[in-house]
Protein backbone atom coordinates (compact mmCIF):
# COMPACT_ATOMS: atom_id res chain seq x y z
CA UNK A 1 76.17 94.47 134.34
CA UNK A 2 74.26 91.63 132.34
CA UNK A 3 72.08 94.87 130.65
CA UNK A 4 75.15 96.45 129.38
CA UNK A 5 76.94 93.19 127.80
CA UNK A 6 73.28 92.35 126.50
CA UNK A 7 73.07 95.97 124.95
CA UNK A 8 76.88 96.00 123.43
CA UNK A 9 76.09 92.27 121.65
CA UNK A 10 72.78 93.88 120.27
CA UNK A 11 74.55 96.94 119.33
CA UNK A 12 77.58 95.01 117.37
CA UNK A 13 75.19 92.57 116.15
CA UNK A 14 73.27 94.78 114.19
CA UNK A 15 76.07 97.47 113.46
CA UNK A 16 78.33 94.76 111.69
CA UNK A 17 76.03 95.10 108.55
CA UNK A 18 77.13 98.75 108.05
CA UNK A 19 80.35 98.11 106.92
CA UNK A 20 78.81 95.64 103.64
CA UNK A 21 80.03 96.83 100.57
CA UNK A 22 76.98 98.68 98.70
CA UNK A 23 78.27 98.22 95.33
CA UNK A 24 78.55 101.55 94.39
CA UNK A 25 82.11 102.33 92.98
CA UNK A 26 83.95 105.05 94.47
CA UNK A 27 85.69 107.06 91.67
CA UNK A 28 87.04 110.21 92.79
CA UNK A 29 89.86 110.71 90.60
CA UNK A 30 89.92 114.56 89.18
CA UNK A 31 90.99 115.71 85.88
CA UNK A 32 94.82 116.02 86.46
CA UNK A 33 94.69 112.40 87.30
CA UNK A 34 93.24 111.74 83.94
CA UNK A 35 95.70 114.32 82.23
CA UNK A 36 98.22 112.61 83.61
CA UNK A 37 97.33 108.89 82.57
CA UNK A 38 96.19 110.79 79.02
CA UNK A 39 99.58 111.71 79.17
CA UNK A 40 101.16 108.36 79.92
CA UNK A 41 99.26 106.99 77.03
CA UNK A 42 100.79 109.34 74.61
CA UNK A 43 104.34 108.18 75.86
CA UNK A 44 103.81 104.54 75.36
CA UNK A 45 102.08 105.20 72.04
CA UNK A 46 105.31 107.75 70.62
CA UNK A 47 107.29 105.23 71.64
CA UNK A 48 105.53 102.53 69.25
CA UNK A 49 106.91 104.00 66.03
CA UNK A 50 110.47 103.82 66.88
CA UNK A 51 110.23 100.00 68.19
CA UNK A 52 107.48 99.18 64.86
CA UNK A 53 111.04 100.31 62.47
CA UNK A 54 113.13 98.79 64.68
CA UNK A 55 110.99 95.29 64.66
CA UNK A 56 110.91 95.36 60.67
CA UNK A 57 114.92 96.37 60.59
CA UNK A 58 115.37 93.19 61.80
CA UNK A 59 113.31 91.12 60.21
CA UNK A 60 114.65 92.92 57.04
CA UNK A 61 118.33 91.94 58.48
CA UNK A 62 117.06 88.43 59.35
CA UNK A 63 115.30 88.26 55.59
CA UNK A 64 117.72 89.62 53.21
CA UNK A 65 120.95 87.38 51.61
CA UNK A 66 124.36 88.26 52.15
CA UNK A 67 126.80 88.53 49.24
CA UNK A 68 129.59 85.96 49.33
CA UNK A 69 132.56 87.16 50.28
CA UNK A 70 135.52 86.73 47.93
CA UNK A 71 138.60 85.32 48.92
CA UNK A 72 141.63 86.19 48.00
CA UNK A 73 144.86 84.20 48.57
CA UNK A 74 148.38 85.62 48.57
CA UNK A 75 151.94 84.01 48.13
């Protein structure tokens, strides 16, 4: 009994260093995972343009005077 308690610490003791991260980086991803990000990328960038024209609409809004209303009173 004291053999196989000695032998399972030994084992575990020196098997506990074969789970260490080996710094090698574990990139599997295919090409329809990067067709798919490409393609996610394409939305965001489409939908730049319209929110760019929206941003300088209202600054332009913001910017520009307003004529001066006239007022006209009645009897």
């Amino acid at each position: 009994m004291k053999t196989t308690i000695t032998t399972l610490i030994a084992t575990l003791a020196t098997t506990t260093t074969a789970f260490a991260a080996t710094g090698a980086r574990a990139d599997h991803s295919g090409f329809l995972v990067w067709a798919f990000l490409g393609l996610c990328a394409m939305i965001v960038v489409a939908q730049l343009a319209p929110a760019a024209m929206l941003v300088v609409g209202m600054i332009k809004g913001l910017i520009a005077t307003r004529p001066e209303a006239k007022v006209t009173v009645r009897h």
